[in-house]
PDB file of N, CA and C in Angstrom:
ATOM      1  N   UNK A   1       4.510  -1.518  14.648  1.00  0.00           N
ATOM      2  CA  UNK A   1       4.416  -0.563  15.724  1.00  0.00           C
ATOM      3  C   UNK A   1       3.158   0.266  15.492  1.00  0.00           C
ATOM      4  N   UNK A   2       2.574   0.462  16.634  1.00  0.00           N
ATOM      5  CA  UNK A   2       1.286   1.188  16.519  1.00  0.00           C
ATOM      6  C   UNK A   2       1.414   2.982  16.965  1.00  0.00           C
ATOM      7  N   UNK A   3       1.392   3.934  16.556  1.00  0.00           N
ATOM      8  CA  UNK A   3       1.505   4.958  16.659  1.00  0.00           C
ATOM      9  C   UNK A   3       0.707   5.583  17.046  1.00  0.00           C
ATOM     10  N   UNK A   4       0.007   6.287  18.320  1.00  0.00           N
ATOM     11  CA  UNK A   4      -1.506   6.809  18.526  1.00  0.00           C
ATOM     12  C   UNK A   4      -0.922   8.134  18.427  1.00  0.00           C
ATOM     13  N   UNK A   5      -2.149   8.386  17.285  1.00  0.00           N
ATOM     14  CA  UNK A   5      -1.830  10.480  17.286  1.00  0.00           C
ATOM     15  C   UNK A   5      -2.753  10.971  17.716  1.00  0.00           C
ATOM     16  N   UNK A   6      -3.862  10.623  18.171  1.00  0.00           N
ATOM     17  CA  UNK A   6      -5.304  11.530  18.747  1.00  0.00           C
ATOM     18  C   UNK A   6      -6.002  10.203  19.501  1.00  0.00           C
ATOM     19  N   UNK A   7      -7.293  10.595  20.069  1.00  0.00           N
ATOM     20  CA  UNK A   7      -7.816  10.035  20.442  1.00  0.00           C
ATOM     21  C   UNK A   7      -8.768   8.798  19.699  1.00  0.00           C
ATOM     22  N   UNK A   8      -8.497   9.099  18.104  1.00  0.00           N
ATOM     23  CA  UNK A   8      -9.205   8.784  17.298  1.00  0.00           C
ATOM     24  C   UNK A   8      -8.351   8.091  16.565  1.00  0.00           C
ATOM     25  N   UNK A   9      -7.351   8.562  16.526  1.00  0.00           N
ATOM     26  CA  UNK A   9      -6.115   8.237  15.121  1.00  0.00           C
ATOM     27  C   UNK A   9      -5.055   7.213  15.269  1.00  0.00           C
ATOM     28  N   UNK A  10      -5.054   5.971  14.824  1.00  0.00           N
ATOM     29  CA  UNK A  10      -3.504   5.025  14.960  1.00  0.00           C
ATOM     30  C   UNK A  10      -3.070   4.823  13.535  1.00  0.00           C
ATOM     31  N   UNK A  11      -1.729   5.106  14.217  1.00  0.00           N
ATOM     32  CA  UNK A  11      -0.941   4.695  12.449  1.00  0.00           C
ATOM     33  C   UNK A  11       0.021   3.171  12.628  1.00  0.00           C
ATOM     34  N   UNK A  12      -0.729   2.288  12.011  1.00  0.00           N
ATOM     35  CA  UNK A  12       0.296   1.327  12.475  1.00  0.00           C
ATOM     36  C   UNK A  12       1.260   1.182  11.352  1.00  0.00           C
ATOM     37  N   UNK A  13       2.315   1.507  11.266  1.00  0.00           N
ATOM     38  CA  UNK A  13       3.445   1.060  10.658  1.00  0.00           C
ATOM     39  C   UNK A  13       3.789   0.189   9.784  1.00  0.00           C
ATOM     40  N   UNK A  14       3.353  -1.205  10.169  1.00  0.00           N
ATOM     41  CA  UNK A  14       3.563  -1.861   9.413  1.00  0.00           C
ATOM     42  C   UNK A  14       2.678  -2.355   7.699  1.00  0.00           C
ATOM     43  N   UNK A  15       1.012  -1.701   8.601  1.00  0.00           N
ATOM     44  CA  UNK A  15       0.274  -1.617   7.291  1.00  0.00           C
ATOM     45  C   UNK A  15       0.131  -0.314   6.491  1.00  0.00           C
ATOM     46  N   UNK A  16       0.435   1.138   7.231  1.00  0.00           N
ATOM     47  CA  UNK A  16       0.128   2.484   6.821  1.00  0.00           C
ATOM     48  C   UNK A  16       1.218   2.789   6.536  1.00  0.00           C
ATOM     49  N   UNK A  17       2.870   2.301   6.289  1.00  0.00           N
ATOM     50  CA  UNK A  17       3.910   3.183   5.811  1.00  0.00           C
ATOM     51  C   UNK A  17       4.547   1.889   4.963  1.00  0.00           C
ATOM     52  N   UNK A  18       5.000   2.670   4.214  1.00  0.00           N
ATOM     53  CA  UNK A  18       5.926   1.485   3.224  1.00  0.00           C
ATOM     54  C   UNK A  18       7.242   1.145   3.900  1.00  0.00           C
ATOM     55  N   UNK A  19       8.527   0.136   3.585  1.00  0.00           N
ATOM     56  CA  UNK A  19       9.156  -0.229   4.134  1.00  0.00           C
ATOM     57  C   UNK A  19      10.343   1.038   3.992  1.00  0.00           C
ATOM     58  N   UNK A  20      10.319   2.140   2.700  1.00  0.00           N
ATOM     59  CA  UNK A  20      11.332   3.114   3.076  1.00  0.00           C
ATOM     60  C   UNK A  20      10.968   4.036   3.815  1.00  0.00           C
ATOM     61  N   UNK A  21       9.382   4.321   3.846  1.00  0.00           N
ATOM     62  CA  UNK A  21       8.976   5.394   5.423  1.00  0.00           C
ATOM     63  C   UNK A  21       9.254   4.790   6.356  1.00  0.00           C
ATOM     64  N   UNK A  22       8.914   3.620   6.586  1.00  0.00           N
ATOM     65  CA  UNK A  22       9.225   2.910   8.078  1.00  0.00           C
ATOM     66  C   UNK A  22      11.339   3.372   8.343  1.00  0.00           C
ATOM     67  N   UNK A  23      12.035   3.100   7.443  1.00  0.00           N
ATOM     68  CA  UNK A  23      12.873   3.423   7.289  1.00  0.00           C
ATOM     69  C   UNK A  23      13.616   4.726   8.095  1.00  0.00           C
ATOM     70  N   UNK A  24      12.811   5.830   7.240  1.00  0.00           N
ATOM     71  CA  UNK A  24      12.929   7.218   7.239  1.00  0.00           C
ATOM     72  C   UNK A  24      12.836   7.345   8.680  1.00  0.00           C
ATOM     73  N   UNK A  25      11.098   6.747   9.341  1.00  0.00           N
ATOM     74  CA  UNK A  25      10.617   6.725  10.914  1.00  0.00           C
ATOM     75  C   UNK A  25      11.765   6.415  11.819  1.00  0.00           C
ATOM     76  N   UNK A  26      12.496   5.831  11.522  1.00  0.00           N
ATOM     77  CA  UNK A  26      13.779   5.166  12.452  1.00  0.00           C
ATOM     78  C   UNK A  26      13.827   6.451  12.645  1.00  0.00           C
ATOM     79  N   UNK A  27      15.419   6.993  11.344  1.00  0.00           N
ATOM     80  CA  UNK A  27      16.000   7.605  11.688  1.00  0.00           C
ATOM     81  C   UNK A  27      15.424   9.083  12.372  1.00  0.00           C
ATOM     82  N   UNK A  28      13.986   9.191  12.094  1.00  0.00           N
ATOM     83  CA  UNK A  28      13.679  10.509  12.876  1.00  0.00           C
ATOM     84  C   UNK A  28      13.331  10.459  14.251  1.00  0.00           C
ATOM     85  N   UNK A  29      12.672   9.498  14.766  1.00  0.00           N
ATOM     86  CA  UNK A  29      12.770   9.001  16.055  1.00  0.00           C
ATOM     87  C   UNK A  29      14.091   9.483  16.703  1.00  0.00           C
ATOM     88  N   UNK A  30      15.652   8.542  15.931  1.00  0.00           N
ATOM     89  CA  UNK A  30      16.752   9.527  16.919  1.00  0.00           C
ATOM     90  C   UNK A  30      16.990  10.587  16.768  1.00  0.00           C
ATOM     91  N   UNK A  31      16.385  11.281  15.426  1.00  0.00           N
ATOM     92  CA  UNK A  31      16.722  13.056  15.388  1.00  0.00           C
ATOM     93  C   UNK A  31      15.904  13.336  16.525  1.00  0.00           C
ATOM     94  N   UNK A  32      14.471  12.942  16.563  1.00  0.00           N
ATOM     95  CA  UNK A  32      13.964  13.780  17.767  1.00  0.00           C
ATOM     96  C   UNK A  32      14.496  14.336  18.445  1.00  0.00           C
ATOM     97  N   UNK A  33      15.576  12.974  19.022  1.00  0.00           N
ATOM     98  CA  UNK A  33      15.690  13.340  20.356  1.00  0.00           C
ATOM     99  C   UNK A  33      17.572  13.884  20.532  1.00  0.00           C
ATOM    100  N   UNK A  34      17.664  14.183  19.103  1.00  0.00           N
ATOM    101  CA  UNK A  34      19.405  15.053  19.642  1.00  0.00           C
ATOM    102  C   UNK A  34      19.349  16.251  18.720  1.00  0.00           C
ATOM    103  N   UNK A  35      18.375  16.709  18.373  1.00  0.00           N
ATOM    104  CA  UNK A  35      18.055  18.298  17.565  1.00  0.00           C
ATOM    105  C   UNK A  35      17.828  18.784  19.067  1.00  0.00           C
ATOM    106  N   UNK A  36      18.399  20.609  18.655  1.00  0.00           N
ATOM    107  CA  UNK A  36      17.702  21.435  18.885  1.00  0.00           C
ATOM    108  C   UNK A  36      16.716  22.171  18.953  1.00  0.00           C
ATOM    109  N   UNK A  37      16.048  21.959  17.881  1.00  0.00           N
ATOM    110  CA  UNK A  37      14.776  22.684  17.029  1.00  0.00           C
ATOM    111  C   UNK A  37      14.559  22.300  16.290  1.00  0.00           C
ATOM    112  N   UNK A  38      12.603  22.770  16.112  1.00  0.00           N
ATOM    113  CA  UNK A  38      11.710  21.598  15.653  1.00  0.00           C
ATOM    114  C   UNK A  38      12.423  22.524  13.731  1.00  0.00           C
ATOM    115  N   UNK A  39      12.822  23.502  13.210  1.00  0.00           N
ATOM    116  CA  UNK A  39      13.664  23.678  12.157  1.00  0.00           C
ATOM    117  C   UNK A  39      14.660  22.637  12.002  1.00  0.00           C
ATOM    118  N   UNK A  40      15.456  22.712  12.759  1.00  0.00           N
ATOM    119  CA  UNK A  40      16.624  21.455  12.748  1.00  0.00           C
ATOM    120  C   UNK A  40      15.526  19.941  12.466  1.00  0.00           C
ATOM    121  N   UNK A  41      15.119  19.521  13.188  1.00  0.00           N
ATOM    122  CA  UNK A  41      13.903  18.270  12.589  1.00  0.00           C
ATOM    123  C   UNK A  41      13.796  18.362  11.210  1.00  0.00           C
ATOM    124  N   UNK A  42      12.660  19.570  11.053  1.00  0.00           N
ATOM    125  CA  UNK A  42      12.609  19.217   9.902  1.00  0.00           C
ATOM    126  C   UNK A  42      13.536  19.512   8.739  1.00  0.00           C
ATOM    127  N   UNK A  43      14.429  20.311   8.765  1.00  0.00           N
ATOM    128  CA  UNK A  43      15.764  19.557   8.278  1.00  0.00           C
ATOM    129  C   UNK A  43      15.940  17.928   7.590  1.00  0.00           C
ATOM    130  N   UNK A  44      16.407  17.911   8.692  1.00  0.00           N
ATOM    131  CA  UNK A  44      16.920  16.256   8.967  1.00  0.00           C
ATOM    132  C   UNK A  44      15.613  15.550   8.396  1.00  0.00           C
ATOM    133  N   UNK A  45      14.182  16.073   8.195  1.00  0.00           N
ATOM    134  CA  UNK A  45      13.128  15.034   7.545  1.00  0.00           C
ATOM    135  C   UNK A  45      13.527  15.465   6.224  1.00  0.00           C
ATOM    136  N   UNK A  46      13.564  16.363   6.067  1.00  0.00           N
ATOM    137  CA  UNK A  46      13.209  16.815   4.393  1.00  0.00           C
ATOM    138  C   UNK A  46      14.769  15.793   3.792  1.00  0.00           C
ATOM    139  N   UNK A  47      16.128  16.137   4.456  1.00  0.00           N
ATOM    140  CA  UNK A  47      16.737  14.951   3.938  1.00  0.00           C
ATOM    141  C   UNK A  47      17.189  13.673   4.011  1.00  0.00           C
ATOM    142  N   UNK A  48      16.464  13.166   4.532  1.00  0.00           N
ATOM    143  CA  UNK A  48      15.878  11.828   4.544  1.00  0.00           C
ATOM    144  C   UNK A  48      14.945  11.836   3.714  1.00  0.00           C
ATOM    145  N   UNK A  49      14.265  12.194   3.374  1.00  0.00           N
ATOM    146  CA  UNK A  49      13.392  12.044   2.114  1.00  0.00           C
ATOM    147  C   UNK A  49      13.774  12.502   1.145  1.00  0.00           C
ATOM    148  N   UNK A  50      14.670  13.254   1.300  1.00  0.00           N
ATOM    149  CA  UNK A  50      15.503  13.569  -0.552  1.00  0.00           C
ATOM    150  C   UNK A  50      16.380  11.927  -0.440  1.00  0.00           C
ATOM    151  N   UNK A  51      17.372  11.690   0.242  1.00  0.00           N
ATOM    152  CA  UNK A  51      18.135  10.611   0.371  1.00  0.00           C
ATOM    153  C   UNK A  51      17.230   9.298   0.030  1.00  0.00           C
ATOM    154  N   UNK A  52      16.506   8.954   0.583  1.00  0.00           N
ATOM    155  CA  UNK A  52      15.745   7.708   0.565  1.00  0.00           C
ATOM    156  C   UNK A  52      16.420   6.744   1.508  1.00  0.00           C
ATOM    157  N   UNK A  53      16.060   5.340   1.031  1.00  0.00           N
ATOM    158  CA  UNK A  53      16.136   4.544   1.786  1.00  0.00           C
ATOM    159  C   UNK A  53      17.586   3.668   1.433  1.00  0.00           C
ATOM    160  N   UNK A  54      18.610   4.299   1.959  1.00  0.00           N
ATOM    161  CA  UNK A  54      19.626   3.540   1.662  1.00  0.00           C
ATOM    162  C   UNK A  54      20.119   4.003   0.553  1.00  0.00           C
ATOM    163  N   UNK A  55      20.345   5.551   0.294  1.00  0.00           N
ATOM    164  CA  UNK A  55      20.370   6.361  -0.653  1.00  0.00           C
ATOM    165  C   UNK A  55      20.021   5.972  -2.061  1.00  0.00           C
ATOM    166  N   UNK A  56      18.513   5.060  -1.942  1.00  0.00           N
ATOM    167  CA  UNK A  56      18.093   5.064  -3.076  1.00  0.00           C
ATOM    168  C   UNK A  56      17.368   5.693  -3.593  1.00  0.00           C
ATOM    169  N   UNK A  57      17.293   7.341  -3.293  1.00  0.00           N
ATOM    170  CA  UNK A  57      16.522   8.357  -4.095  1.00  0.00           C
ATOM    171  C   UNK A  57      15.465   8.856  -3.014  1.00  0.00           C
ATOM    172  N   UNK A  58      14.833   9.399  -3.551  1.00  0.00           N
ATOM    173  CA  UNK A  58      13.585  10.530  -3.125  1.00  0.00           C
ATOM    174  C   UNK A  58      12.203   9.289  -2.342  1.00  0.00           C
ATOM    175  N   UNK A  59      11.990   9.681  -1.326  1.00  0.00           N
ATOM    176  CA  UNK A  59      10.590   8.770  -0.798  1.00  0.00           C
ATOM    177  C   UNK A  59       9.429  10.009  -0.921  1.00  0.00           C
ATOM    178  N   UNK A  60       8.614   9.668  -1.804  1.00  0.00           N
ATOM    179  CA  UNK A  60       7.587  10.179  -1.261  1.00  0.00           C
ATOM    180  C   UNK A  60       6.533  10.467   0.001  1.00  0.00           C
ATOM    181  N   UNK A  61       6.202  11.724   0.859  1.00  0.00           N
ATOM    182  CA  UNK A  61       5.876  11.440   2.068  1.00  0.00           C
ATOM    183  C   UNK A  61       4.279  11.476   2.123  1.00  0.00           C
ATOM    184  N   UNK A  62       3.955  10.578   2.383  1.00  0.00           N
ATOM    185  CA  UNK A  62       2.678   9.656   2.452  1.00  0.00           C
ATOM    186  C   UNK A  62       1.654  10.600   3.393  1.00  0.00           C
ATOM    187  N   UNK A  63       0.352  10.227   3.480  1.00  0.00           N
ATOM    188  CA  UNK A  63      -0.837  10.837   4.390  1.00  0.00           C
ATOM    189  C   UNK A  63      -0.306  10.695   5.845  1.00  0.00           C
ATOM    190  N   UNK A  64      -0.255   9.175   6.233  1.00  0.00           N
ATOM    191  CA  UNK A  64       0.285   8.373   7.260  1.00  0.00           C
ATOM    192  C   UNK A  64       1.513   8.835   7.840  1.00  0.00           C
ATOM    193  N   UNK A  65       2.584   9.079   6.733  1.00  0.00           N
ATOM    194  CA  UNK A  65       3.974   9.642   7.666  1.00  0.00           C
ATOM    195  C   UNK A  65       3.697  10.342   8.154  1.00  0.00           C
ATOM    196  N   UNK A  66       3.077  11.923   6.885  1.00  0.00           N
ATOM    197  CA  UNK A  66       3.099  13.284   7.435  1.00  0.00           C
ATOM    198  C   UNK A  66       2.390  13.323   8.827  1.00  0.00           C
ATOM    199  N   UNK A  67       1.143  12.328   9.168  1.00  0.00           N
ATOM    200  CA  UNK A  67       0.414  12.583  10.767  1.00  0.00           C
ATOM    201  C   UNK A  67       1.728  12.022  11.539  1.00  0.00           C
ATOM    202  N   UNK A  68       2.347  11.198  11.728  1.00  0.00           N
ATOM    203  CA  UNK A  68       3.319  10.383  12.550  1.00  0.00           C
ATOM    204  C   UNK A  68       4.235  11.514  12.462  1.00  0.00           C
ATOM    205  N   UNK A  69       5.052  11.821  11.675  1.00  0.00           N
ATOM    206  CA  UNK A  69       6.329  13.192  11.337  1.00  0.00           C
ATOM    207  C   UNK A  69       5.157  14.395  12.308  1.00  0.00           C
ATOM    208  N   UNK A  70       4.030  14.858  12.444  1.00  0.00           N
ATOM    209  CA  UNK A  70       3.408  16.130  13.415  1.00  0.00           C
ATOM    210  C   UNK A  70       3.456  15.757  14.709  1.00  0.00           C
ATOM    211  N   UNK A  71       3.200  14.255  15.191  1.00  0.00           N
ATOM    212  CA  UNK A  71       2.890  13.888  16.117  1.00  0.00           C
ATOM    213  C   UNK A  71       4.608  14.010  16.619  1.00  0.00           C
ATOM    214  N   UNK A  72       5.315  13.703  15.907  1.00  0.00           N
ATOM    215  CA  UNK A  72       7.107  13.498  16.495  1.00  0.00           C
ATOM    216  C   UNK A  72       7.377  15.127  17.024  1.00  0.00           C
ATOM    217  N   UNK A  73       6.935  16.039  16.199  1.00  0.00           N
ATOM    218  CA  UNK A  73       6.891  17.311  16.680  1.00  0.00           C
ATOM    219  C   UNK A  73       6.507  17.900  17.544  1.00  0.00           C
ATOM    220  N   UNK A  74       5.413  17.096  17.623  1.00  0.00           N
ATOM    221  CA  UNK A  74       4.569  17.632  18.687  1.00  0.00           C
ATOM    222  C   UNK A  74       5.539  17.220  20.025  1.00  0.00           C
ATOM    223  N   UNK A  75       6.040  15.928  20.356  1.00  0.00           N
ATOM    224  CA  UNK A  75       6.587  15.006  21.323  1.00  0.00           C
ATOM    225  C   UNK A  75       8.253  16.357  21.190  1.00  0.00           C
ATOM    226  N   UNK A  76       8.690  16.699  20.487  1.00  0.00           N
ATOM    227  CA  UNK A  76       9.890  17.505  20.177  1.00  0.00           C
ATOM    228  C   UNK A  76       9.572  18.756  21.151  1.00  0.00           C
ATOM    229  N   UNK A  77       8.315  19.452  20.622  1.00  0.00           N
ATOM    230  CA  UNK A  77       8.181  20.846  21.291  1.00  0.00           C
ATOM    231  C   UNK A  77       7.952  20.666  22.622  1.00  0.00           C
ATOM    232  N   UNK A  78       7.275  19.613  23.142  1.00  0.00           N
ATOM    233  CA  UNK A  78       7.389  19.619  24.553  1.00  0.00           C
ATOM    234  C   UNK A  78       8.532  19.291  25.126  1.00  0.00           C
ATOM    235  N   UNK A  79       9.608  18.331  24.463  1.00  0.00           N
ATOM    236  CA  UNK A  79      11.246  17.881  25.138  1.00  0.00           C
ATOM    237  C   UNK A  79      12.271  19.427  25.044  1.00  0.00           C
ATOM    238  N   UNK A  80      11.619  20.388  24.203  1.00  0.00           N
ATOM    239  CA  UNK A  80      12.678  21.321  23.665  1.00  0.00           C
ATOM    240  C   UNK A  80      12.270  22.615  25.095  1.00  0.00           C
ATOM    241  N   UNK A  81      10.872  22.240  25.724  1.00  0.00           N
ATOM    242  CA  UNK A  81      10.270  23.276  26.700  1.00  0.00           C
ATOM    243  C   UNK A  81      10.750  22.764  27.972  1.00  0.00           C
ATOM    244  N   UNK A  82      10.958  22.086  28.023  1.00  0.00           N
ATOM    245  CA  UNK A  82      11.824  21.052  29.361  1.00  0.00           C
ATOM    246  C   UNK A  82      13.253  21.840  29.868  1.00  0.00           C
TER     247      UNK A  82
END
């Protein structure tokens, strides 16, 4: 999956995140979209990344996530102004 965050910027997924960020990416995709607040998000990121992938521990969050995880925010603050 190709992710455009700027006019400049793609994160594609399959080469820029490892298979437990890609992971993590799922499940925040559906937080996006049934949180209240971009607090509540990141919540729900920070544990998913304590949890890991299939509760196998802690994922480290990469250059690549963290732009993809701003860009989800970004897509959040405008659904939460709606």
């Amino acid at each position: 999956m190709i992710i455009k965050i700027d006019n400049t910027t793609e994160i594609d997924t399959d080469r820029d995140l490892s298979s437990e960020e890609r992971h993590i990416l799922q499940k925040l995709f559906g937080w996006k979209t049934l949180v209240d607040s971009v607090a509540q998000f990141r919540q729900k990121k920070e544990s998913a990344l304590f949890v890991g992938w299939n509760n196998s521990g802690p994922v480290r969050e990469s250059e690549a996530l963290a732009l993809v995880i701003q860009q989800l925010e970004k897509e959040l603050r405008l659904r939460l102004k709606k």
